[in-house]
PDB file of N, CA and C in Angstrom:
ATOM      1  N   UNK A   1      -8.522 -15.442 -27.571  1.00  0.00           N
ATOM      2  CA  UNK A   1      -7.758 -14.352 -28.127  1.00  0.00           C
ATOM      3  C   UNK A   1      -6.575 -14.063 -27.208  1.00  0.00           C
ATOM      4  N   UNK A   2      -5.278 -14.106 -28.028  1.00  0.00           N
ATOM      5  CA  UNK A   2      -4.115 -13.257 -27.157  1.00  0.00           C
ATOM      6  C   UNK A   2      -4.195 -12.153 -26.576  1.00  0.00           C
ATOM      7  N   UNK A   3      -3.684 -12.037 -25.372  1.00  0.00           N
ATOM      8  CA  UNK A   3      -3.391 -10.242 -25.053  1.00  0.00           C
ATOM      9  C   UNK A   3      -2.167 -10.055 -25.600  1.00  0.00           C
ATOM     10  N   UNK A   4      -1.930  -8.924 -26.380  1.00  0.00           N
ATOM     11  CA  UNK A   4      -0.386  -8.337 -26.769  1.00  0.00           C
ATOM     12  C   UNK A   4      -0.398  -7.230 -26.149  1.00  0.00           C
ATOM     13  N   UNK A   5      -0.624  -6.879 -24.845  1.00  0.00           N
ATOM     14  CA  UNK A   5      -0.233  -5.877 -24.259  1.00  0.00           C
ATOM     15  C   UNK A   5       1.076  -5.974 -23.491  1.00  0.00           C
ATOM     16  N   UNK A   6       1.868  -4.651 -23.906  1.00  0.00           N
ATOM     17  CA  UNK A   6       3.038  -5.036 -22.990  1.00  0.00           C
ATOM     18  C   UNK A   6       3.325  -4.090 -22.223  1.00  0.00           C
ATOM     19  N   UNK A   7       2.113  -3.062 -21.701  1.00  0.00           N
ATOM     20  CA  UNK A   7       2.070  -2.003 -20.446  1.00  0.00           C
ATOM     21  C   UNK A   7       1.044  -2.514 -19.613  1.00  0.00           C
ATOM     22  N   UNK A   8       1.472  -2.215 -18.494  1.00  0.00           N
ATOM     23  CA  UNK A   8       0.227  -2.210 -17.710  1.00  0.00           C
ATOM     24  C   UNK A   8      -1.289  -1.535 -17.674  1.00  0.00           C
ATOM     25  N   UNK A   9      -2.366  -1.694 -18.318  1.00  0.00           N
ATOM     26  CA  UNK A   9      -3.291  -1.159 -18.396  1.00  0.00           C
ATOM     27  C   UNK A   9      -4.320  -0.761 -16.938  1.00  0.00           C
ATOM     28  N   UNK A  10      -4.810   0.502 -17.040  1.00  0.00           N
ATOM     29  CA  UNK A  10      -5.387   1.001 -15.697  1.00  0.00           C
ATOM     30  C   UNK A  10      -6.693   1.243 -15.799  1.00  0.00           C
ATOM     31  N   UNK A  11      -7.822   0.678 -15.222  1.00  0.00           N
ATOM     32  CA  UNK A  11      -8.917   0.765 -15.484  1.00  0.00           C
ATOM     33  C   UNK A  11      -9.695   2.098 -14.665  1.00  0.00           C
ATOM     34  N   UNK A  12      -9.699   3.449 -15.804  1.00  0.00           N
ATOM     35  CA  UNK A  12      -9.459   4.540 -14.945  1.00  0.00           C
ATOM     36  C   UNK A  12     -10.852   5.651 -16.243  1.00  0.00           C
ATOM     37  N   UNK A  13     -11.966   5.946 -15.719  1.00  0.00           N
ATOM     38  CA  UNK A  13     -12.830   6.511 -16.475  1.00  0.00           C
ATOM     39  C   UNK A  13     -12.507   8.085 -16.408  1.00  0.00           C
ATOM     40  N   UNK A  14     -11.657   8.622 -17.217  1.00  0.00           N
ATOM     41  CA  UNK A  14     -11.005   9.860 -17.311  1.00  0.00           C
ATOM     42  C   UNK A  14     -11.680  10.867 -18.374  1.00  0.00           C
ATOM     43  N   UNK A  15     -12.239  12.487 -18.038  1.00  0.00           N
ATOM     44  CA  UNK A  15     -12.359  12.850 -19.028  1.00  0.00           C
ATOM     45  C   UNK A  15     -11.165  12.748 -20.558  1.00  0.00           C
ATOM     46  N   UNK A  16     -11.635  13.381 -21.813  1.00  0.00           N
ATOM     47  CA  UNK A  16     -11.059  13.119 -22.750  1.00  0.00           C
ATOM     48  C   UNK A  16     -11.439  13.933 -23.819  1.00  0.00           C
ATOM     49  N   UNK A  17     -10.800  14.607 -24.330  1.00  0.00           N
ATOM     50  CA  UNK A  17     -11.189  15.891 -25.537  1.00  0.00           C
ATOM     51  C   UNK A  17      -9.681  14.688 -26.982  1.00  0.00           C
ATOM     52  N   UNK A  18     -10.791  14.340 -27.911  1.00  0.00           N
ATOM     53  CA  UNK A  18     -10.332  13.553 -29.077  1.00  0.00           C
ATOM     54  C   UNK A  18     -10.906  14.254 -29.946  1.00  0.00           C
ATOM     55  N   UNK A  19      -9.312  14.908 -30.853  1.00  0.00           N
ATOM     56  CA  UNK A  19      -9.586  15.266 -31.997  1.00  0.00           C
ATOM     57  C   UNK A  19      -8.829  14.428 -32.943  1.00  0.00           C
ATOM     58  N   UNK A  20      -9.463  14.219 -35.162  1.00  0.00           N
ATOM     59  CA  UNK A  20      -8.765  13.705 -35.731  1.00  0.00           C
ATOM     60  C   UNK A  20      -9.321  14.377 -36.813  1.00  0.00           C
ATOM     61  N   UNK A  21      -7.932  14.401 -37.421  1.00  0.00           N
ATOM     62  CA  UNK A  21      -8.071  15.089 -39.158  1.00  0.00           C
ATOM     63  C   UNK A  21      -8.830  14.424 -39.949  1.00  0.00           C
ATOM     64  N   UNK A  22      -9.995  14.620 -40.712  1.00  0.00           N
ATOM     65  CA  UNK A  22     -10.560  13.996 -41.726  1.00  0.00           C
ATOM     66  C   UNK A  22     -10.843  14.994 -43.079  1.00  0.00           C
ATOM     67  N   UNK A  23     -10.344  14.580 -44.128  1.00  0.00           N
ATOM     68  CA  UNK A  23     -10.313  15.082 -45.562  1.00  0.00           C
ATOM     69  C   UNK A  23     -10.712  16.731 -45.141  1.00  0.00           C
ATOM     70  N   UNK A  24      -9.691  17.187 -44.302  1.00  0.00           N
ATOM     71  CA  UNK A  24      -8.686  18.191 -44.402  1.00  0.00           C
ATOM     72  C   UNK A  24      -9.383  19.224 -43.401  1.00  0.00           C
ATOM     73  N   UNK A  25     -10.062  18.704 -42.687  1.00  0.00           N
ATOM     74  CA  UNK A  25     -11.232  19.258 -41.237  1.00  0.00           C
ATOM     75  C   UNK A  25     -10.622  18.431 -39.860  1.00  0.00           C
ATOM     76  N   UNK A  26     -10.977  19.349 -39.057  1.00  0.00           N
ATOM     77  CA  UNK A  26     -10.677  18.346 -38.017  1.00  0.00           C
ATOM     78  C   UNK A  26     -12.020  18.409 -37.044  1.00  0.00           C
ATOM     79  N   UNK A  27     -12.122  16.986 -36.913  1.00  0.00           N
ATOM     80  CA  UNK A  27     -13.360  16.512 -36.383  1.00  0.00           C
ATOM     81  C   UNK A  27     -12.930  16.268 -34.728  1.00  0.00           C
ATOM     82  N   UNK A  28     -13.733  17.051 -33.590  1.00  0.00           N
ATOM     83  CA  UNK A  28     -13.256  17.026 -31.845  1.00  0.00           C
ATOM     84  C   UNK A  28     -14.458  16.468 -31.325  1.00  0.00           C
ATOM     85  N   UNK A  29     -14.428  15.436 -30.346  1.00  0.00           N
ATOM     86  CA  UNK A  29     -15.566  15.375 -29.690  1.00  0.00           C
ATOM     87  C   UNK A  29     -14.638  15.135 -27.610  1.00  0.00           C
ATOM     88  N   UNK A  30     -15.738  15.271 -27.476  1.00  0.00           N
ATOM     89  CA  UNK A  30     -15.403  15.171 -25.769  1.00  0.00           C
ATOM     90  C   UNK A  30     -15.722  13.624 -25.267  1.00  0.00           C
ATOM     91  N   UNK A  31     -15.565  13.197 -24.836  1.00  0.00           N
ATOM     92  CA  UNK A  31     -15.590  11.524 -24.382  1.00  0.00           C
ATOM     93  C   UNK A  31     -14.809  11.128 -22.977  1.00  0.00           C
ATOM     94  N   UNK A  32     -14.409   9.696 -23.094  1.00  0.00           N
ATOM     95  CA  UNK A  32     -14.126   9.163 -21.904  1.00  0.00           C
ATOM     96  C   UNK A  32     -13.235   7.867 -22.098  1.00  0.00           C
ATOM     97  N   UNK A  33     -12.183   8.012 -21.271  1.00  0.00           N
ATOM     98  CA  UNK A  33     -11.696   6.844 -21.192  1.00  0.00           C
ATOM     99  C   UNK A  33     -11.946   5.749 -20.436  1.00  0.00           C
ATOM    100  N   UNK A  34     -11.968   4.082 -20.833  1.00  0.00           N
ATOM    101  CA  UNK A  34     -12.382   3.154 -19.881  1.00  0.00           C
ATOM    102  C   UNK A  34     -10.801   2.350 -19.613  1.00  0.00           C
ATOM    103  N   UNK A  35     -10.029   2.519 -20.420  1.00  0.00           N
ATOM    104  CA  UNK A  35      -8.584   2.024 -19.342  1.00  0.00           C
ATOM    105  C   UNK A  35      -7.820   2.854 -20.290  1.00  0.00           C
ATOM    106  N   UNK A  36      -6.200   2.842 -19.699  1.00  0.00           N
ATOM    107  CA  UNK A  36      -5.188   3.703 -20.278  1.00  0.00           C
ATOM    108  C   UNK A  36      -3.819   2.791 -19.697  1.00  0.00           C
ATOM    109  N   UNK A  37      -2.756   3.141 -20.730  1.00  0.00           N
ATOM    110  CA  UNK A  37      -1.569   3.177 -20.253  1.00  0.00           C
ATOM    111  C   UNK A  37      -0.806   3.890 -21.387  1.00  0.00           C
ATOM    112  N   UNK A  38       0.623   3.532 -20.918  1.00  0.00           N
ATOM    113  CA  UNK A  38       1.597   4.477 -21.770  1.00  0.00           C
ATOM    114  C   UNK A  38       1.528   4.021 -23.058  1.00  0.00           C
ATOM    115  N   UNK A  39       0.922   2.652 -23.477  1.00  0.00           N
ATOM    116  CA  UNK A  39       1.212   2.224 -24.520  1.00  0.00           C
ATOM    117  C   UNK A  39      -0.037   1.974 -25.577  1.00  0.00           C
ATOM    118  N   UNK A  40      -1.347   2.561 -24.621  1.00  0.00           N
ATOM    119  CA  UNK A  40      -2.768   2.176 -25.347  1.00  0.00           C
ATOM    120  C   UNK A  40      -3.603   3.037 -24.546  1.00  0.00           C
ATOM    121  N   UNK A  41      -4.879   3.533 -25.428  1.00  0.00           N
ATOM    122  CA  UNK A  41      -6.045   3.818 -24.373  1.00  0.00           C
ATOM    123  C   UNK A  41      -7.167   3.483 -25.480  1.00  0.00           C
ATOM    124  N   UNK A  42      -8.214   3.041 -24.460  1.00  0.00           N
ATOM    125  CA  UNK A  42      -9.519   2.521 -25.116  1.00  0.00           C
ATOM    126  C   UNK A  42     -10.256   3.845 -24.442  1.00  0.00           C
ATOM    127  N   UNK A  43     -10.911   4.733 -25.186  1.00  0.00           N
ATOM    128  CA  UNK A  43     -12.553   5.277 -25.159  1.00  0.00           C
ATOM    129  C   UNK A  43     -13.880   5.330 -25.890  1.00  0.00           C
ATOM    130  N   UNK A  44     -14.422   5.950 -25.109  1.00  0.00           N
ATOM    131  CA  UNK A  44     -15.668   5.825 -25.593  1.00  0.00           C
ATOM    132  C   UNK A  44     -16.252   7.282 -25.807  1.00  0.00           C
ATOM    133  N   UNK A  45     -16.805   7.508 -27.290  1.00  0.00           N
ATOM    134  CA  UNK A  45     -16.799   9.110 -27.815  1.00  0.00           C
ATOM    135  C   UNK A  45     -18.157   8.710 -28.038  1.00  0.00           C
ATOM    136  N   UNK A  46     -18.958  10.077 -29.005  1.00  0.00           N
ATOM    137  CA  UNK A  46     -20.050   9.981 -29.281  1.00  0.00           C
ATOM    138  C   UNK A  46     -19.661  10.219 -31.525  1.00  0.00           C
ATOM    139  N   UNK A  47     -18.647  10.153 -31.569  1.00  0.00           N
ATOM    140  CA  UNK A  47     -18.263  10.401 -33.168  1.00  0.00           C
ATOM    141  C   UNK A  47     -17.959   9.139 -33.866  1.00  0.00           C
ATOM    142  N   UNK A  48     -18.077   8.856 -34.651  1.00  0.00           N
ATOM    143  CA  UNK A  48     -17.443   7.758 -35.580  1.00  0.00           C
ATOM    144  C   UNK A  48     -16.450   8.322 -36.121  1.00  0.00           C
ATOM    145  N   UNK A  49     -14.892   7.453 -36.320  1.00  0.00           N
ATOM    146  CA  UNK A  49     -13.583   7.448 -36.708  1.00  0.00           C
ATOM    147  C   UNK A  49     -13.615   6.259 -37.838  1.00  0.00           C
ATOM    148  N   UNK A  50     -12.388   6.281 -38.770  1.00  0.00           N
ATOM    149  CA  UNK A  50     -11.951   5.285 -39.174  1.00  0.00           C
ATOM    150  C   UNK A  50     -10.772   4.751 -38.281  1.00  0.00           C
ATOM    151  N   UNK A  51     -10.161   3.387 -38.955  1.00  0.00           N
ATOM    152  CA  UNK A  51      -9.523   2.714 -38.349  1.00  0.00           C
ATOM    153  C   UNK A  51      -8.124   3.273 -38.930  1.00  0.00           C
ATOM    154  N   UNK A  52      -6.958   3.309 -38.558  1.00  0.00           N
ATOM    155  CA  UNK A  52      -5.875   3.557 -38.759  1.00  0.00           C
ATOM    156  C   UNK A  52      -5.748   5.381 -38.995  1.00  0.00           C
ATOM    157  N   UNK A  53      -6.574   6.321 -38.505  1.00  0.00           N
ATOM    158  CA  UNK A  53      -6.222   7.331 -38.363  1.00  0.00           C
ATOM    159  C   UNK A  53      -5.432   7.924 -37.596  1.00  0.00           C
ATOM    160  N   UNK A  54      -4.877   9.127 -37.733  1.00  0.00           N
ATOM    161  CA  UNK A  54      -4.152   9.960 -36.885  1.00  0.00           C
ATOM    162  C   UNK A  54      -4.869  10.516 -35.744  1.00  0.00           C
ATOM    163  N   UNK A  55      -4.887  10.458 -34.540  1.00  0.00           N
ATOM    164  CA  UNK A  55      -5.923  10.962 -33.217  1.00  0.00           C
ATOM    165  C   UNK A  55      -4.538  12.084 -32.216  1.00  0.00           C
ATOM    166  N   UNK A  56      -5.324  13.065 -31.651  1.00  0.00           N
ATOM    167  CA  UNK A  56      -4.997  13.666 -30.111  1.00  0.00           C
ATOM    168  C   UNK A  56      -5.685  13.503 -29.617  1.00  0.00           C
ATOM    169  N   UNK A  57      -5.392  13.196 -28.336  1.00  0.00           N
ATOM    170  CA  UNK A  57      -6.223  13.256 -27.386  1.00  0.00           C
ATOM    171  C   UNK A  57      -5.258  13.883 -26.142  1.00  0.00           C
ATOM    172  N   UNK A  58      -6.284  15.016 -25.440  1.00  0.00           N
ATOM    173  CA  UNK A  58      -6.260  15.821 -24.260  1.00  0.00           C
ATOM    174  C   UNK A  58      -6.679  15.182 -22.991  1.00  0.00           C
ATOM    175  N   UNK A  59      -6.082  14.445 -21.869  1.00  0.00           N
ATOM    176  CA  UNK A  59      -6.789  13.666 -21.150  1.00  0.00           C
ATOM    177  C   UNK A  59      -6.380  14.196 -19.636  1.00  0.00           C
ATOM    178  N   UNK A  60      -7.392  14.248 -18.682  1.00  0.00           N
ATOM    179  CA  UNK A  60      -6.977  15.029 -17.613  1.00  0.00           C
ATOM    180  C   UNK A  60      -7.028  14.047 -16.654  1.00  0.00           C
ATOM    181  N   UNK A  61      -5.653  13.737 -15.915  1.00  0.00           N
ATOM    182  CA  UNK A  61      -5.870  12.966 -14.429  1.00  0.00           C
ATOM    183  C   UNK A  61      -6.026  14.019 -13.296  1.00  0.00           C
ATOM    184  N   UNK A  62      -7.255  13.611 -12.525  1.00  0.00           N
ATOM    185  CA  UNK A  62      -7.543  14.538 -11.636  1.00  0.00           C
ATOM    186  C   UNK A  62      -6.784  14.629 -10.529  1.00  0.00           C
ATOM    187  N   UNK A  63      -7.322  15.339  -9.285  1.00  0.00           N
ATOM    188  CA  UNK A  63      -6.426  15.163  -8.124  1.00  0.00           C
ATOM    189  C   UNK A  63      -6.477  14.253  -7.168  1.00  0.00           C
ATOM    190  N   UNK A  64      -7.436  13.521  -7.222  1.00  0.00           N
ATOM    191  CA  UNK A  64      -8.148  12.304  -7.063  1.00  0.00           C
ATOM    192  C   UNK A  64      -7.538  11.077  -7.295  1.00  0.00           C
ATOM    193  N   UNK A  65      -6.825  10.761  -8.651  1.00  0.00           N
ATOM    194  CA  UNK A  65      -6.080  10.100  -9.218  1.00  0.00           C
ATOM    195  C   UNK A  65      -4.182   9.777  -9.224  1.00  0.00           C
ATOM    196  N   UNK A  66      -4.098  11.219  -9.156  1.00  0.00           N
ATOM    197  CA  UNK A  66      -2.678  11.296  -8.777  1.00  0.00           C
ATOM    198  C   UNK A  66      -2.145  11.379  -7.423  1.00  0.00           C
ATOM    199  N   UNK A  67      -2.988  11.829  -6.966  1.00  0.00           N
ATOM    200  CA  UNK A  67      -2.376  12.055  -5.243  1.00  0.00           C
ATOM    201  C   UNK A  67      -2.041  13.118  -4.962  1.00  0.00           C
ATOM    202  N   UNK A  68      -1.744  14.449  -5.931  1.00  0.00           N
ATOM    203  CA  UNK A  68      -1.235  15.593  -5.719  1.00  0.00           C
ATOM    204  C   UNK A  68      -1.951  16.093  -6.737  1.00  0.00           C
ATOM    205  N   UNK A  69      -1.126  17.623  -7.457  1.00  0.00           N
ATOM    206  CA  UNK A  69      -1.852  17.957  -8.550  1.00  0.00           C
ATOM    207  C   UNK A  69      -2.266  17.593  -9.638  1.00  0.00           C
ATOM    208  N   UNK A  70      -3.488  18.322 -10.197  1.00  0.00           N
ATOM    209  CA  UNK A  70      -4.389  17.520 -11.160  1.00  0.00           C
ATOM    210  C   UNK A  70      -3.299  17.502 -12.602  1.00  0.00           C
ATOM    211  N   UNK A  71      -2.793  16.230 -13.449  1.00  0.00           N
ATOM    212  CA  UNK A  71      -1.883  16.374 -14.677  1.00  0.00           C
ATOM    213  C   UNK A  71      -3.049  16.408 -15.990  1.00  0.00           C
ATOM    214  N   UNK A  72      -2.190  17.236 -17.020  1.00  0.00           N
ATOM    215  CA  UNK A  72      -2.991  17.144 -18.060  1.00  0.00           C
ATOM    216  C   UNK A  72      -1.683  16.539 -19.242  1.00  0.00           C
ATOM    217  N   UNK A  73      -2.378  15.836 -20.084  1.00  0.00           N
ATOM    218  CA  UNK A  73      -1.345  14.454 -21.015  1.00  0.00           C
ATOM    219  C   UNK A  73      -2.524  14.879 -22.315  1.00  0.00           C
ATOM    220  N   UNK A  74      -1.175  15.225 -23.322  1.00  0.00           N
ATOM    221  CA  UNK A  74      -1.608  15.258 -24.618  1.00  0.00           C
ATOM    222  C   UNK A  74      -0.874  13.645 -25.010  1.00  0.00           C
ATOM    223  N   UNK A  75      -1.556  13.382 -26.072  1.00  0.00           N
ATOM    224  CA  UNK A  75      -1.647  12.128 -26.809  1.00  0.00           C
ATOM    225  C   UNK A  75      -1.466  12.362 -27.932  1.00  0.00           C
ATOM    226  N   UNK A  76      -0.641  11.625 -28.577  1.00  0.00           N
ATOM    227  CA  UNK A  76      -0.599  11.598 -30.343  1.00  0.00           C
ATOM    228  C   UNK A  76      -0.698   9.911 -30.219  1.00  0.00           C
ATOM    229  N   UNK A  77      -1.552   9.721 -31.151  1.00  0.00           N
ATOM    230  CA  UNK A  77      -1.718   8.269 -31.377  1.00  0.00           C
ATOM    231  C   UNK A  77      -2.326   7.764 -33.133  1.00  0.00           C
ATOM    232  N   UNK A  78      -2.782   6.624 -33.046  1.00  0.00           N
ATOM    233  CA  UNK A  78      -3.284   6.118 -34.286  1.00  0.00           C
ATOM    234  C   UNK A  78      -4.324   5.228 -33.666  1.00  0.00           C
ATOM    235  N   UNK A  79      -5.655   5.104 -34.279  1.00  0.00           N
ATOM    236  CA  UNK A  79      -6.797   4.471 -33.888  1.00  0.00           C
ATOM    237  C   UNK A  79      -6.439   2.938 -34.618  1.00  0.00           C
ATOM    238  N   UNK A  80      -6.656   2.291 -33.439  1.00  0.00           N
ATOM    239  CA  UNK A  80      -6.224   0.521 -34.275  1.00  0.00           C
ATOM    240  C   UNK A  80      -7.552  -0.532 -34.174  1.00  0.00           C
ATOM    241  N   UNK A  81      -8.750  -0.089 -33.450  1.00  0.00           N
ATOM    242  CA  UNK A  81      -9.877  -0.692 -33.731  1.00  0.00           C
ATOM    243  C   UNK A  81     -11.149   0.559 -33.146  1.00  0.00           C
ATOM    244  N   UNK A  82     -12.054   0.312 -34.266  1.00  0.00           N
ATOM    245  CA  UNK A  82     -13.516   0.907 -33.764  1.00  0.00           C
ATOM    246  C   UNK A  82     -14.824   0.144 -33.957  1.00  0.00           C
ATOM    247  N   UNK A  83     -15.279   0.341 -32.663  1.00  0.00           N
ATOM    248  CA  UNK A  83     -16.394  -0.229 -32.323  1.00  0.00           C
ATOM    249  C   UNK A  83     -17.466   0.178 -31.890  1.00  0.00           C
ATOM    250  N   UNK A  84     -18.876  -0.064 -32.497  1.00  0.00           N
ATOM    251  CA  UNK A  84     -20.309   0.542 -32.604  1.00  0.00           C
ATOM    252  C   UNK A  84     -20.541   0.487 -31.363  1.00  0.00           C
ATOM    253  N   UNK A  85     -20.592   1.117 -30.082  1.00  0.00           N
ATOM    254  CA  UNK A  85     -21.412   0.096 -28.911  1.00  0.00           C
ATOM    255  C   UNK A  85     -22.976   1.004 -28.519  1.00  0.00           C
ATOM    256  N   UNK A  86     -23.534   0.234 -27.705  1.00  0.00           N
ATOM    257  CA  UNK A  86     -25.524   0.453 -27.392  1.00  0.00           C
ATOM    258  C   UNK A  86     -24.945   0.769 -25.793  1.00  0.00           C
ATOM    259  N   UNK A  87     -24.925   1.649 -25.442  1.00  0.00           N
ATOM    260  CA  UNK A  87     -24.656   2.020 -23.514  1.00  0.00           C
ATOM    261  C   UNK A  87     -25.575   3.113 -23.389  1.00  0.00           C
ATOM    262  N   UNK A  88     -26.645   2.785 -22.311  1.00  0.00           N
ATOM    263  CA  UNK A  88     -27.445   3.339 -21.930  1.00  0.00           C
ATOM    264  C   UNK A  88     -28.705   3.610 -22.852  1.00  0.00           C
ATOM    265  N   UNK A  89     -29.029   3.022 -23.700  1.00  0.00           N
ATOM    266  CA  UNK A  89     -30.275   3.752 -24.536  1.00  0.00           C
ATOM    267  C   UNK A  89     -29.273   4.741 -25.645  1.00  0.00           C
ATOM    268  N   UNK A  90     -28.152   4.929 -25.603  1.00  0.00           N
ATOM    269  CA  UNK A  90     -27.392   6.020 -26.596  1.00  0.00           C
ATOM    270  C   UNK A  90     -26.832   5.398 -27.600  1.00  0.00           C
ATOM    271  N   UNK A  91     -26.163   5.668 -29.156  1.00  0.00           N
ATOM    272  CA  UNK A  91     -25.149   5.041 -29.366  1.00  0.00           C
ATOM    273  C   UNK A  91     -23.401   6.068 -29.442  1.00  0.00           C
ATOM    274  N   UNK A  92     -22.777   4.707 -28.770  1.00  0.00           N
ATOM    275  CA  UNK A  92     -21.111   5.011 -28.753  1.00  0.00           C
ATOM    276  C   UNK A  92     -20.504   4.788 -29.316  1.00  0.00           C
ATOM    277  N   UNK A  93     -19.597   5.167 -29.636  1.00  0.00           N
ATOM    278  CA  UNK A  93     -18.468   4.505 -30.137  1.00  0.00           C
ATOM    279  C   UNK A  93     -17.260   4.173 -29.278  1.00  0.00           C
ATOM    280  N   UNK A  94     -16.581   3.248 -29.495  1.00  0.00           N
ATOM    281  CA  UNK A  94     -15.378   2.720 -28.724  1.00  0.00           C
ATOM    282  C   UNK A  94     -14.067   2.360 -29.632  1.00  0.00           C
ATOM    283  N   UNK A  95     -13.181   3.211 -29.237  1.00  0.00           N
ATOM    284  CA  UNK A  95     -11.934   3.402 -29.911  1.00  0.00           C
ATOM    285  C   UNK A  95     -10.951   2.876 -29.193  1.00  0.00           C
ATOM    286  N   UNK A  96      -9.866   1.983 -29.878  1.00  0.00           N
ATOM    287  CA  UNK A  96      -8.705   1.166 -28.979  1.00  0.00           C
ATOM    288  C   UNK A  96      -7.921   2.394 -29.784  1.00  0.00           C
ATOM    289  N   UNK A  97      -6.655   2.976 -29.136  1.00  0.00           N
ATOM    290  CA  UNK A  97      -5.983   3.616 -30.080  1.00  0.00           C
ATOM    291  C   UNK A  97      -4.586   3.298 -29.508  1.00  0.00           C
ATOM    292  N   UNK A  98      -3.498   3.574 -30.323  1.00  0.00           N
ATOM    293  CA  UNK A  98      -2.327   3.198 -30.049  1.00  0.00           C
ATOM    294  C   UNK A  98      -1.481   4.458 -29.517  1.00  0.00           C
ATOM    295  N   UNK A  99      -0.596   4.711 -28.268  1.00  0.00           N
ATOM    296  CA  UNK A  99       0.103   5.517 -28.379  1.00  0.00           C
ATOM    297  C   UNK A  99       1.041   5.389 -28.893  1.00  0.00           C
ATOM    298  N   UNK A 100       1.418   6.930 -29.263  1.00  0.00           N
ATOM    299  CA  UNK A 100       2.794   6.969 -30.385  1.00  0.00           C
ATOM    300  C   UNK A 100       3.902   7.983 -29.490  1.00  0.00           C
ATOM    301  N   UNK A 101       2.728   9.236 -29.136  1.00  0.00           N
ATOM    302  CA  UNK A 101       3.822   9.669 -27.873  1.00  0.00           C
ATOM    303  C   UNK A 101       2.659  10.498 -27.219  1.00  0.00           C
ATOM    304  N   UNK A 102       3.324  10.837 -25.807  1.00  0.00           N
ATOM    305  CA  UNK A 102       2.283  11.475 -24.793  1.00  0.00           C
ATOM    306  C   UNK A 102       3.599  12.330 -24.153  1.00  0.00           C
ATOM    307  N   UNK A 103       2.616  13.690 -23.834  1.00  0.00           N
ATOM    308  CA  UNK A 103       3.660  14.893 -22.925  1.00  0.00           C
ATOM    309  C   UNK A 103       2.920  14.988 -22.138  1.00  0.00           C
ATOM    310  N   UNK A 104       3.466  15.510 -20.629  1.00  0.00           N
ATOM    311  CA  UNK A 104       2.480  15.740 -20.138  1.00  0.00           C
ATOM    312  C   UNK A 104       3.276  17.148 -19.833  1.00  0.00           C
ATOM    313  N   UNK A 105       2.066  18.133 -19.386  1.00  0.00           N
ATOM    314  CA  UNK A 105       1.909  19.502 -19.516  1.00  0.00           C
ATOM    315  C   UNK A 105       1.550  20.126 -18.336  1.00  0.00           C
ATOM    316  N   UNK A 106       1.971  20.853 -18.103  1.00  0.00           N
ATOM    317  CA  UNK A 106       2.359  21.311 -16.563  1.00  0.00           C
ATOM    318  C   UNK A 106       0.595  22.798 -16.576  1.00  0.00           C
ATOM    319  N   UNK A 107      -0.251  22.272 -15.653  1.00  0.00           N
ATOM    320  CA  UNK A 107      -2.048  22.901 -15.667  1.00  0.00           C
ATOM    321  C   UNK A 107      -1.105  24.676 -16.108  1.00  0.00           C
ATOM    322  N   UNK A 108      -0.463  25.003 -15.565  1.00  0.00           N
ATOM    323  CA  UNK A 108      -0.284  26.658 -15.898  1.00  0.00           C
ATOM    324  C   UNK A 108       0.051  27.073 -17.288  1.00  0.00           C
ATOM    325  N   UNK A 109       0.842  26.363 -18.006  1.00  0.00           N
ATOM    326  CA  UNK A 109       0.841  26.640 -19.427  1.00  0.00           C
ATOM    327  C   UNK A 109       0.337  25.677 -20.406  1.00  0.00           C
ATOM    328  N   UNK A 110      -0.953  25.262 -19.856  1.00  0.00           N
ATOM    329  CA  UNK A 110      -1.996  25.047 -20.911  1.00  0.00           C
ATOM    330  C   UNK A 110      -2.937  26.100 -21.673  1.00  0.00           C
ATOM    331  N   UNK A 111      -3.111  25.142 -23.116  1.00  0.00           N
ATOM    332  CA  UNK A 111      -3.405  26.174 -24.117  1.00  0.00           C
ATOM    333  C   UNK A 111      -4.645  25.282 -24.709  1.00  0.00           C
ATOM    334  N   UNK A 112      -5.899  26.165 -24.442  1.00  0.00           N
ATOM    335  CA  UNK A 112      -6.676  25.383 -25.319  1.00  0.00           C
ATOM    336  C   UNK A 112      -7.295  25.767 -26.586  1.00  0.00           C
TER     337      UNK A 112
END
């Protein structure tokens, strides 16, 4: 299989608050990312999605990660593959999703 990645991907297990509109509800679960970049992030939720939906995702780099203060990055994206997975005795799901655009948001005027 090709890679068509054309960002650098970071293999970085980040919390993750993913919400997506479904027939006119919006469905949130809390999860995790297993890599990210500007142009993709793969996680792993506990919800089932379809494929080609509309997604946010809320993702926090800690202080740990950045070197200074902790950033918080909203996500607008579209889910481009989902996958059943078995981790730990649980079942997951694993979402490749595409970014479309990301802000990032300065911790004092966050709104949840």
């Amino acid at each position: 299989m090709m890679d068509r990645r054309t960002t650098r991907r970071y293999d970085l297990s980040l919390p993750v608050m993913f919400r997506v509109a479904a027939g006119g509800q919006t469905c949130s679960s809390n999860g995790k990312t297993r890599d990210i970049s500007t142009g993709g992030v793969y996680l792993i939720i506990n919800k089932d999605v379809n494929a080609s939906a509309a997604v946010n995702l809320d993702v926090t780099f800690p202080c740990e990660v950045t070197g200074g203060a902790e950033v918080f990055v909203r996500i607008v994206g579209k889910v481009a593959r989902v996958e059943k997975l078995a981790e730990e005795g649980h079942q997951h799901v694993g979402v490749a999703a595409v970014v479309i655009s990301y802000e990032i948001v300065r911790n004092d005027s966050r709104v949840s």
